[in-house]
Each structure stands twice: as structure tokens, then as C-alpha cells.
PDB file of N, CA and C in Angstrom:
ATOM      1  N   UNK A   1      97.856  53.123 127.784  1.00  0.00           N
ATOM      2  CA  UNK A   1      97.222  54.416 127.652  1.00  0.00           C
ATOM      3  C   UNK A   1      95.843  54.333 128.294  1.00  0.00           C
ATOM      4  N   UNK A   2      95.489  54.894 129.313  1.00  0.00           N
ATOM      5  CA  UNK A   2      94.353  55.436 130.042  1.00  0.00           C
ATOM      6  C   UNK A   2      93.010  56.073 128.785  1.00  0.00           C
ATOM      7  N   UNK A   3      91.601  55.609 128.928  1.00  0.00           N
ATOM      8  CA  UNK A   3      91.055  56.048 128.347  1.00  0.00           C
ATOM      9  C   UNK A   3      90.218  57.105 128.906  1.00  0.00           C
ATOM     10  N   UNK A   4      89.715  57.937 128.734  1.00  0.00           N
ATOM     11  CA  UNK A   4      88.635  58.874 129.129  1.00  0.00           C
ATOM     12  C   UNK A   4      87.080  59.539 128.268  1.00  0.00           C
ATOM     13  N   UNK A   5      86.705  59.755 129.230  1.00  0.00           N
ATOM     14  CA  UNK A   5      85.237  60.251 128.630  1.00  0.00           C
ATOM     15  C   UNK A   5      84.917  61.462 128.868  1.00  0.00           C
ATOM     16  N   UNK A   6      84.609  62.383 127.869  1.00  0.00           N
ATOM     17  CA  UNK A   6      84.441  63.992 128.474  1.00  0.00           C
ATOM     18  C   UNK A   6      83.048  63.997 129.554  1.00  0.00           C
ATOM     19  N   UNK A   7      82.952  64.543 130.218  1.00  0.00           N
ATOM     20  CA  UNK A   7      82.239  64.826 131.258  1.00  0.00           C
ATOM     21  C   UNK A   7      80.494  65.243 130.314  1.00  0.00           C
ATOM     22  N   UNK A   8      79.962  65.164 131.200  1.00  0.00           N
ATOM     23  CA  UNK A   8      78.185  65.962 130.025  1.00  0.00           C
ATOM     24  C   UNK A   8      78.079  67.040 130.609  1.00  0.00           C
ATOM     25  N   UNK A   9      78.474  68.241 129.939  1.00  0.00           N
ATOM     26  CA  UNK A   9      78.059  69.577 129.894  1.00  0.00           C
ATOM     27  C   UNK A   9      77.050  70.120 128.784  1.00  0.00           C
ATOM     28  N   UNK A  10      76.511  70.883 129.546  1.00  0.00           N
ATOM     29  CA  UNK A  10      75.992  71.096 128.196  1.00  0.00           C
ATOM     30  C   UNK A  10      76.386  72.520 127.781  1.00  0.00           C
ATOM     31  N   UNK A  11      76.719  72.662 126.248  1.00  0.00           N
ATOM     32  CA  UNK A  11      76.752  73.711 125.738  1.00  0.00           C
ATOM     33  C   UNK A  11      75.739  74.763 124.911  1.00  0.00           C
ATOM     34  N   UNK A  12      76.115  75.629 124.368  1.00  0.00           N
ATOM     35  CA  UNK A  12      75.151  76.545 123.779  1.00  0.00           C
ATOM     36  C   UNK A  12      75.891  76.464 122.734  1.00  0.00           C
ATOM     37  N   UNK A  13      75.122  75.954 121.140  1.00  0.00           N
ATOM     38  CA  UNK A  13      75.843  75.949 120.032  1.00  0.00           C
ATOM     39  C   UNK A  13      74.911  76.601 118.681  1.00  0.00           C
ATOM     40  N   UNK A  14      75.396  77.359 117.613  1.00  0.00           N
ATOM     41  CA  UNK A  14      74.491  78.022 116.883  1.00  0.00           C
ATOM     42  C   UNK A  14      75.080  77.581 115.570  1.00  0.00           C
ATOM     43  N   UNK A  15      74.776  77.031 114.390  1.00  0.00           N
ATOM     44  CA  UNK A  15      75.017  77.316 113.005  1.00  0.00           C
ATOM     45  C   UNK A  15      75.458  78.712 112.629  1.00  0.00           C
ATOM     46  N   UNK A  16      77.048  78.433 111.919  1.00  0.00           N
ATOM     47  CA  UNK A  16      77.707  80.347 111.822  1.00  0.00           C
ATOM     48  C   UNK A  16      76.372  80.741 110.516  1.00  0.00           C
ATOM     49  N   UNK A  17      76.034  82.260 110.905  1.00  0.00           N
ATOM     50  CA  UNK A  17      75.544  82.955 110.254  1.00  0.00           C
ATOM     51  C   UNK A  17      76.595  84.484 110.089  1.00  0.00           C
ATOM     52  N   UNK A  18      76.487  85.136 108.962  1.00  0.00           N
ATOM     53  CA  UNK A  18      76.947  86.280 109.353  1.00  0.00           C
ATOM     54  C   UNK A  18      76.582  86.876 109.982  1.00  0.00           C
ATOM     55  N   UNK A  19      77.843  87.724 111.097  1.00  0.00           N
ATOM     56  CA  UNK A  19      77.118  88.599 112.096  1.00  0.00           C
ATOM     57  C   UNK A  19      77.599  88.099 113.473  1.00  0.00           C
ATOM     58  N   UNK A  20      78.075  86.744 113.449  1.00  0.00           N
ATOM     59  CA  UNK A  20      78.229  85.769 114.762  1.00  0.00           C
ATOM     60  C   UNK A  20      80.265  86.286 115.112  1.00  0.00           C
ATOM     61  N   UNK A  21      80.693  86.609 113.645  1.00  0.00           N
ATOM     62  CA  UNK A  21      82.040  86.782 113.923  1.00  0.00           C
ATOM     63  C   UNK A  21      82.357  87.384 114.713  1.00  0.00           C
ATOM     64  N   UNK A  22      84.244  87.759 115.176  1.00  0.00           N
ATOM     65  CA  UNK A  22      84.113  88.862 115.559  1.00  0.00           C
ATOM     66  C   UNK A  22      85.101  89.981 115.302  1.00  0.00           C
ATOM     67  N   UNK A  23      85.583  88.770 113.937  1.00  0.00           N
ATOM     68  CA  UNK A  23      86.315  90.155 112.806  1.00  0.00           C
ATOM     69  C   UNK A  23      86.392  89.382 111.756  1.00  0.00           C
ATOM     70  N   UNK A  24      87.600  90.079 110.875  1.00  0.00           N
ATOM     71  CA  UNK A  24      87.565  89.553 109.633  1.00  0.00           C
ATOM     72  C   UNK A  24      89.237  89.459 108.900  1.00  0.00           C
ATOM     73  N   UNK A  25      89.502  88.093 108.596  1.00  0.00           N
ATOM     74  CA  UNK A  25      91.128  87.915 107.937  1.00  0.00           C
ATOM     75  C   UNK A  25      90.962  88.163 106.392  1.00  0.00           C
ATOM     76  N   UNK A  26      92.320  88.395 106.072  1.00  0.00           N
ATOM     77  CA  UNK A  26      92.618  88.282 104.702  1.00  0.00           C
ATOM     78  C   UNK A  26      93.152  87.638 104.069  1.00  0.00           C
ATOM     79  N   UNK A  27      92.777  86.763 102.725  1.00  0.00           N
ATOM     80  CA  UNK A  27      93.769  85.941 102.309  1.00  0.00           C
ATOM     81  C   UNK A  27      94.509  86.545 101.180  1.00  0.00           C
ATOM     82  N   UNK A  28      95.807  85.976 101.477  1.00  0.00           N
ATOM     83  CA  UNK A  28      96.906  87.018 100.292  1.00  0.00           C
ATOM     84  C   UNK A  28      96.241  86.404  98.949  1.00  0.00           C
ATOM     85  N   UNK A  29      97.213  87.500  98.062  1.00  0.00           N
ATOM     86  CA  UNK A  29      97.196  86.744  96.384  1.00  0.00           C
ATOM     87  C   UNK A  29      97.933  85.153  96.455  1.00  0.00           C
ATOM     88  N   UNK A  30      98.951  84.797  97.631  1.00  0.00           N
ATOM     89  CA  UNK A  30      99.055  84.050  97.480  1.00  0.00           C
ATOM     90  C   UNK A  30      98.408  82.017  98.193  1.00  0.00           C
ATOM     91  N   UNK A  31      97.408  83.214  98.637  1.00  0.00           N
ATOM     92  CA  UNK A  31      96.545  81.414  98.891  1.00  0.00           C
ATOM     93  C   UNK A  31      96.283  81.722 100.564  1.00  0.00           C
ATOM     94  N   UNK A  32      97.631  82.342 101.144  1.00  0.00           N
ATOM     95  CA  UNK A  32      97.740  82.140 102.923  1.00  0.00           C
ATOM     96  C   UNK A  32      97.226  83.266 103.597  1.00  0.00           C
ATOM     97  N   UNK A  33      96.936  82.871 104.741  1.00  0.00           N
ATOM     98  CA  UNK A  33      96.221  84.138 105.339  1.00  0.00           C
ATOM     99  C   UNK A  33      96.912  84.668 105.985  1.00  0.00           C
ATOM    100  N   UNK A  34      96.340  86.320 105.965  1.00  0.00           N
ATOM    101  CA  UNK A  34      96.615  87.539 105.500  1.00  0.00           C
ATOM    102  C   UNK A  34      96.956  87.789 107.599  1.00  0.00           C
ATOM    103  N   UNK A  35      97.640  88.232 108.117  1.00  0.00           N
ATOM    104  CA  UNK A  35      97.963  88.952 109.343  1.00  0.00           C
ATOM    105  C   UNK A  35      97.459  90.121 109.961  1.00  0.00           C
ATOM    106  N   UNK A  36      96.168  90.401 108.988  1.00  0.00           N
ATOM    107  CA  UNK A  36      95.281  91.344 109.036  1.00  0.00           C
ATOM    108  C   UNK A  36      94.148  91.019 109.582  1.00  0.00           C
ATOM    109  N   UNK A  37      93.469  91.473 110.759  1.00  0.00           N
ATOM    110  CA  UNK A  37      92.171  91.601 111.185  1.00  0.00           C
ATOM    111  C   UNK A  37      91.495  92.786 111.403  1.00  0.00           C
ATOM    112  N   UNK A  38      90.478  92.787 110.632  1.00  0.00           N
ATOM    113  CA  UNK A  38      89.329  93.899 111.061  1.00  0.00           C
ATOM    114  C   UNK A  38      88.096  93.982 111.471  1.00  0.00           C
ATOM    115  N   UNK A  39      87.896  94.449 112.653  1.00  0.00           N
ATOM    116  CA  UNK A  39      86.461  94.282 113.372  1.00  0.00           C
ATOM    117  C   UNK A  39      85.158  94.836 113.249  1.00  0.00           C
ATOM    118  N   UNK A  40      84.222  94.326 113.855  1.00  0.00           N
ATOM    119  CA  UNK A  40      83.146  95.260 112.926  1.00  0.00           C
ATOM    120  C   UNK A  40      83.192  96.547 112.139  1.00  0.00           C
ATOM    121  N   UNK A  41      82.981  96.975 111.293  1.00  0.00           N
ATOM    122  CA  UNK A  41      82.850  98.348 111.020  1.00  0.00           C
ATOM    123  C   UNK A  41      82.062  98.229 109.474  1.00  0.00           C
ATOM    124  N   UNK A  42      80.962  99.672 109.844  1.00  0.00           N
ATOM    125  CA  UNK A  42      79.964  99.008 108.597  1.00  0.00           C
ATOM    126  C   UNK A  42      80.669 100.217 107.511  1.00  0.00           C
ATOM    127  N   UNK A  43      81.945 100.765 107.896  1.00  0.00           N
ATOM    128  CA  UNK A  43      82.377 101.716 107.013  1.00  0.00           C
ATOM    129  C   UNK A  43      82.881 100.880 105.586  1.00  0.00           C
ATOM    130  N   UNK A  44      83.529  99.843 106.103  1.00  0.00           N
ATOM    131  CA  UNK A  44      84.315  98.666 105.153  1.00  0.00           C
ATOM    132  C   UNK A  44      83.779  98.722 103.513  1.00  0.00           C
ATOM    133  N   UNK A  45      84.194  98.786 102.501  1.00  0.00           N
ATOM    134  CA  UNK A  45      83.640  99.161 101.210  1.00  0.00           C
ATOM    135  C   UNK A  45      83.561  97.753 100.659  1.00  0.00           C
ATOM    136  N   UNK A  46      82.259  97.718  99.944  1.00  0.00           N
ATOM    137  CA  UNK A  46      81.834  96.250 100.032  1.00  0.00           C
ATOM    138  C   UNK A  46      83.321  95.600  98.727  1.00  0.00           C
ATOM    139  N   UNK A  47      83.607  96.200  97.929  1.00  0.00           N
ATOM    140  CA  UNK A  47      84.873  95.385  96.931  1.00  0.00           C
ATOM    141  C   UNK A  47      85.657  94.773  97.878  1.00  0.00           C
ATOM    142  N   UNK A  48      86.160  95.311  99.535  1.00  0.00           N
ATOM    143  CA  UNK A  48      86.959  94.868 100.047  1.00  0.00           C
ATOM    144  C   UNK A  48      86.979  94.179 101.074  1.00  0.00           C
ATOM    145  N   UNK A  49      85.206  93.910 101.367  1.00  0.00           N
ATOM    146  CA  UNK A  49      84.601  92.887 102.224  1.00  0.00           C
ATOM    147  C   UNK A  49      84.316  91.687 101.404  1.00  0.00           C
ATOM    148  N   UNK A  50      84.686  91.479 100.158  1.00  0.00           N
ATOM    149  CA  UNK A  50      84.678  90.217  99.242  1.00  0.00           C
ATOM    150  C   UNK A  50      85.635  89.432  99.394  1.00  0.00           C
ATOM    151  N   UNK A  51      86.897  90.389  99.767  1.00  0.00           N
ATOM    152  CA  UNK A  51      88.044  89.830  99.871  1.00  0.00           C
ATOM    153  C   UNK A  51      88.332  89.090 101.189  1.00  0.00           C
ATOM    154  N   UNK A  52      87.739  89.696 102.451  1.00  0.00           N
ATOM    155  CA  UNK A  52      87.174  89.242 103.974  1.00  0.00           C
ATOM    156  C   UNK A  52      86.694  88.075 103.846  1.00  0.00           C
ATOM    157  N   UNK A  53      87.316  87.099 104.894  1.00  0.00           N
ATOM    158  CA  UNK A  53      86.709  86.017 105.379  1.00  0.00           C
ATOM    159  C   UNK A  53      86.280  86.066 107.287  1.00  0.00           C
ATOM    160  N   UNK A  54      85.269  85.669 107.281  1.00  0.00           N
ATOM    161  CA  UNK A  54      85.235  85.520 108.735  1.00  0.00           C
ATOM    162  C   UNK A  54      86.064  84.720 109.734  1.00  0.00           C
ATOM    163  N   UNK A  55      86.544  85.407 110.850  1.00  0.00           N
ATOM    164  CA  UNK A  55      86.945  84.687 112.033  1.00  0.00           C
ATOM    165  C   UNK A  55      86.151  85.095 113.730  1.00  0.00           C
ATOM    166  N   UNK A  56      87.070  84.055 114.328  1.00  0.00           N
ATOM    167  CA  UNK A  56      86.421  84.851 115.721  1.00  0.00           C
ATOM    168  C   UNK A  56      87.383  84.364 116.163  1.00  0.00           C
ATOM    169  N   UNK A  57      87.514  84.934 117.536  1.00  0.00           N
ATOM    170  CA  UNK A  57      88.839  85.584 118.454  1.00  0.00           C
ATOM    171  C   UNK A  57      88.424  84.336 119.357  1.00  0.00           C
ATOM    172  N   UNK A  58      89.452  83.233 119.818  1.00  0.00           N
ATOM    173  CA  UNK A  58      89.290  82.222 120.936  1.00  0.00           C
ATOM    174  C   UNK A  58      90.123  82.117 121.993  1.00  0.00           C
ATOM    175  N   UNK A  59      90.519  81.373 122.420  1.00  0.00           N
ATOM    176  CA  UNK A  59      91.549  81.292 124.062  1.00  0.00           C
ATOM    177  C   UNK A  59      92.735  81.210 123.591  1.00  0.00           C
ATOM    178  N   UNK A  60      92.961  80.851 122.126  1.00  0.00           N
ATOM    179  CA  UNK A  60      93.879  80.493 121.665  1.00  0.00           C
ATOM    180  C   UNK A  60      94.398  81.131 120.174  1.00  0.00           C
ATOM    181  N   UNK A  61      93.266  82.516 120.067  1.00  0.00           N
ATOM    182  CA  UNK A  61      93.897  83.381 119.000  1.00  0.00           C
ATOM    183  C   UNK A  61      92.986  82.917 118.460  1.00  0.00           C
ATOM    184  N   UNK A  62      92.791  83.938 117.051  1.00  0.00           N
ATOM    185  CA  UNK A  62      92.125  84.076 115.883  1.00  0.00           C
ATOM    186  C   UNK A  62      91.898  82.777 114.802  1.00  0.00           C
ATOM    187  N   UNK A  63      90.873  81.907 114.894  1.00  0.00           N
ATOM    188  CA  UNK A  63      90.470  81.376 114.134  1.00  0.00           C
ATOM    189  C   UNK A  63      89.595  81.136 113.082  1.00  0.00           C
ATOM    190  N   UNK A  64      89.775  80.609 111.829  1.00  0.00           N
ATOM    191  CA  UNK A  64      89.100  80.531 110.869  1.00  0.00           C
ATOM    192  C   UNK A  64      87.526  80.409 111.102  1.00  0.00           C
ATOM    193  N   UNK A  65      86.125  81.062 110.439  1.00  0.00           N
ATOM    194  CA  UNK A  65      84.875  80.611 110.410  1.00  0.00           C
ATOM    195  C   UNK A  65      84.664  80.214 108.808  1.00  0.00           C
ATOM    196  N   UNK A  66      84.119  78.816 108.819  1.00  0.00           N
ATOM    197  CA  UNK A  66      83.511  78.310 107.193  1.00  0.00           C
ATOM    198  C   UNK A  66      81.812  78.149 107.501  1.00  0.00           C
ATOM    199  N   UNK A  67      81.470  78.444 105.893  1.00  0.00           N
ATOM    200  CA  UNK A  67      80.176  78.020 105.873  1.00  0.00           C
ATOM    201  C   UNK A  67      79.830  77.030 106.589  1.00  0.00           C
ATOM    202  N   UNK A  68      78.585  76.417 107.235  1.00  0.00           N
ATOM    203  CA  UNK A  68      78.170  75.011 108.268  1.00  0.00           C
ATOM    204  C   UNK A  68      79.134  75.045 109.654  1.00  0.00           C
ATOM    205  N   UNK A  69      79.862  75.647 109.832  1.00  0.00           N
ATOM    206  CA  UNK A  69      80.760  75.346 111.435  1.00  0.00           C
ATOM    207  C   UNK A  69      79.673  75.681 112.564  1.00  0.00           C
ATOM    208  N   UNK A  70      79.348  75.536 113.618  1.00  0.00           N
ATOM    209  CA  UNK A  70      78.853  75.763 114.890  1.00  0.00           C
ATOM    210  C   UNK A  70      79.923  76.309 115.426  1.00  0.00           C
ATOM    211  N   UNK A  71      78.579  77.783 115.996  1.00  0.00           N
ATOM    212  CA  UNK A  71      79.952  78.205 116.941  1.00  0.00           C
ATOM    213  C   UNK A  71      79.701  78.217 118.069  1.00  0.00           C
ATOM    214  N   UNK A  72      80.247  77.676 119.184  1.00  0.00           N
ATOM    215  CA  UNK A  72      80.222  76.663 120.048  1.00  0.00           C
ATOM    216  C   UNK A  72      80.049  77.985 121.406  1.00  0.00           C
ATOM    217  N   UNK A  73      78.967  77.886 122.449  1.00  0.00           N
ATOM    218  CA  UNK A  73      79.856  78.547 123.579  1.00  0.00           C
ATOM    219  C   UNK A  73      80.574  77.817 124.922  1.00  0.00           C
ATOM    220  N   UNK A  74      80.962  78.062 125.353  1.00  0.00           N
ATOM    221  CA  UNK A  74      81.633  76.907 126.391  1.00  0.00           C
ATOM    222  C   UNK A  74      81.153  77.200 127.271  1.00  0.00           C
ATOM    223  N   UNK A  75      81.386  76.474 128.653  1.00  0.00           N
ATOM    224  CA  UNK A  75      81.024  76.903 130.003  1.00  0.00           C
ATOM    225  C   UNK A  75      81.737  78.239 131.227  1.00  0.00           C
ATOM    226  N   UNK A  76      82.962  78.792 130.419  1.00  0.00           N
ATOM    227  CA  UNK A  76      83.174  79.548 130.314  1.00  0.00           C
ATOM    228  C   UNK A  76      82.572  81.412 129.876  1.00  0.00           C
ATOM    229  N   UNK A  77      81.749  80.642 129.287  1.00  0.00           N
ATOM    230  CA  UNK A  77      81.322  81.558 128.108  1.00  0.00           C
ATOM    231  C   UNK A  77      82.207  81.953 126.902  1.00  0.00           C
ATOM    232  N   UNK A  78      83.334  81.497 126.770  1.00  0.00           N
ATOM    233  CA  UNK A  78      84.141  81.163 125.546  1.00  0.00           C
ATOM    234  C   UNK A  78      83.380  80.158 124.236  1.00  0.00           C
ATOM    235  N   UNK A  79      84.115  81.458 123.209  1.00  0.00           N
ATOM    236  CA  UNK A  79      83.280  81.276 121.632  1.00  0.00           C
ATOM    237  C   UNK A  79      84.476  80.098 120.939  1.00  0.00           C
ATOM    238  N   UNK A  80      84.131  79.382 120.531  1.00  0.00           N
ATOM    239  CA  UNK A  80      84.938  78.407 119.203  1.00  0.00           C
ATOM    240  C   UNK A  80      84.346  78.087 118.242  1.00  0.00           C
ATOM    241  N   UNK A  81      84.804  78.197 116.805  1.00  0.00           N
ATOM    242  CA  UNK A  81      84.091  77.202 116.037  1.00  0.00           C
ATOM    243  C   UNK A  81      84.142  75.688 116.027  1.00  0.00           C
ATOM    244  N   UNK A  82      83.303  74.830 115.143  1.00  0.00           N
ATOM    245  CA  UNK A  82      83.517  73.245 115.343  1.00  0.00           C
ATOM    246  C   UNK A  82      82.858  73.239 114.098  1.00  0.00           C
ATOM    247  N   UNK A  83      83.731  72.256 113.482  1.00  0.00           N
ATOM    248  CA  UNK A  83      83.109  71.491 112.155  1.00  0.00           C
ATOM    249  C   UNK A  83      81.900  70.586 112.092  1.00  0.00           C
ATOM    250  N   UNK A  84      81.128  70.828 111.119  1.00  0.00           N
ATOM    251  CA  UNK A  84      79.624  69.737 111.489  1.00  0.00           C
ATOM    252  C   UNK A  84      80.351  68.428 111.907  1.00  0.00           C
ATOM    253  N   UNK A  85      80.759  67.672 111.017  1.00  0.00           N
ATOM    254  CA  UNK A  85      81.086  66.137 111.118  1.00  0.00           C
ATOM    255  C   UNK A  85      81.512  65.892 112.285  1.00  0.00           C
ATOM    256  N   UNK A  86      82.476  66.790 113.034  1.00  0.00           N
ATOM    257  CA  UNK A  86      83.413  66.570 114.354  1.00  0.00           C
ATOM    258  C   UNK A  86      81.971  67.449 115.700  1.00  0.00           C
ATOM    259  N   UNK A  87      81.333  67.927 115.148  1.00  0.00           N
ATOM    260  CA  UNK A  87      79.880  68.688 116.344  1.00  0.00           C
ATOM    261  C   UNK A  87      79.231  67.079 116.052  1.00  0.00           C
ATOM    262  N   UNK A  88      78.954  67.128 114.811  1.00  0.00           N
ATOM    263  CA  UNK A  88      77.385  65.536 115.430  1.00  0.00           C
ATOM    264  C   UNK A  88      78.580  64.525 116.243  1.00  0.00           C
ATOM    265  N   UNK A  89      79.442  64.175 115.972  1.00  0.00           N
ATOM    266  CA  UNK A  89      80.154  62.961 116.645  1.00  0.00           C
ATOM    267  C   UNK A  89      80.144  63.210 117.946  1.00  0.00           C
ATOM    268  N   UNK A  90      80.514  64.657 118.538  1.00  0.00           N
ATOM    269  CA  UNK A  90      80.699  64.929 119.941  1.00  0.00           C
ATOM    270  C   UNK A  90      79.367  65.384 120.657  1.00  0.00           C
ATOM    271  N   UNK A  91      78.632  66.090 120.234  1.00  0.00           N
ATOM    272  CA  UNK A  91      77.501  66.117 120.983  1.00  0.00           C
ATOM    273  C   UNK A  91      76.064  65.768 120.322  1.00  0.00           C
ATOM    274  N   UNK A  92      74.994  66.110 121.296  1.00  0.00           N
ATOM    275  CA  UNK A  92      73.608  65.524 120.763  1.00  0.00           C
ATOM    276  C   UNK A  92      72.661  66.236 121.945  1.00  0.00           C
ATOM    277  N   UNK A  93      71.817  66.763 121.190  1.00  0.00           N
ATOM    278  CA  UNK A  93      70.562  67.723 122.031  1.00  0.00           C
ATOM    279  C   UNK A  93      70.288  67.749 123.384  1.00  0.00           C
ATOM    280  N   UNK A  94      70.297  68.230 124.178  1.00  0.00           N
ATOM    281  CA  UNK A  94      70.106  68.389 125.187  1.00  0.00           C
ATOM    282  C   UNK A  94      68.511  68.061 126.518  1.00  0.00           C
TER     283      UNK A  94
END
């Protein structure tokens, strides 16, 4: 097996805050998430923005946002999240 080294790019990466998403899933009564996304809208009634978890839309479909993730931009200008533990291992300040 061939080893490799990612190339040094540098990226643009931010600690998720609300506001960074760019919609929102639902998780059922039963634990799994919900096939529902809804995008900004400040109409949303807050009982049923409790129930909302954040995501954002990637190259590869709708993924989960948790408290502490970085959300990553690429050189693309493509958005991802990244978990702290797996962000400090892979990169370091620029």
C-alpha cells in the first residue's frame, strides 16, 4: 500500500455558531433523523425550532452540525463540517 500526504492548502475554517447553517433536520420520536429540511425562515415558531437541529448542505448532501465542529471552507469554496479532535490532527494555523 502506497502512502500519501495531503498537499498544504490552506483553508478558511470557523467554530459552528448559530447562523453558519444552512437549514435545519428533524429528529423523529424515534431517535433517527427526520427527512425533513428547513431553511432559513425567521417565521419558524420557536416550540418547533427546539425540535431543529442544525445542518449544512455539502457535495455530498445534507450533513449533521454539533456543538464545537468547524465548518470548514474548501478551495472550492465548498462548506463541510469537521470534528475538533479530527480538525487539530489535520490542520494547524496558517
Amino acid at each position: 500500500m502506497a502512502k500519501y500526504r495531503k498537499k498544504p492548502v490552506v483553508i478558511d475554517a470557523e467554530v459552528y455558531v448559530e447562523g453558519m447553517e444552512d437549514g435545519w433536520y428533524v429528529i423523529e420520536k424515534d431517535g433517527k433523523l427526520g427527512g425533513v429540511y428547513y431553511l432559513h425562515n425567521d417565521s419558524i415558531k420557536p416550540e418547533i425550532h427546539k425540535k431543529l437541529h442544525p445542518a449544512i448542505r455539502t457535495l455530498e448532501g445534507w450533513l449533521k452540525i454539533r456543538e464545537g465542529d468547524y465548518i470548514i471552507t474548501g478551495v472550492k469554496g465548498e462548506r463541510y463540517p469537521c470534528k475538533p479532535d479530527i480538525f487539530e490532527q489535520t490542520y494547524e494555523m496558517a
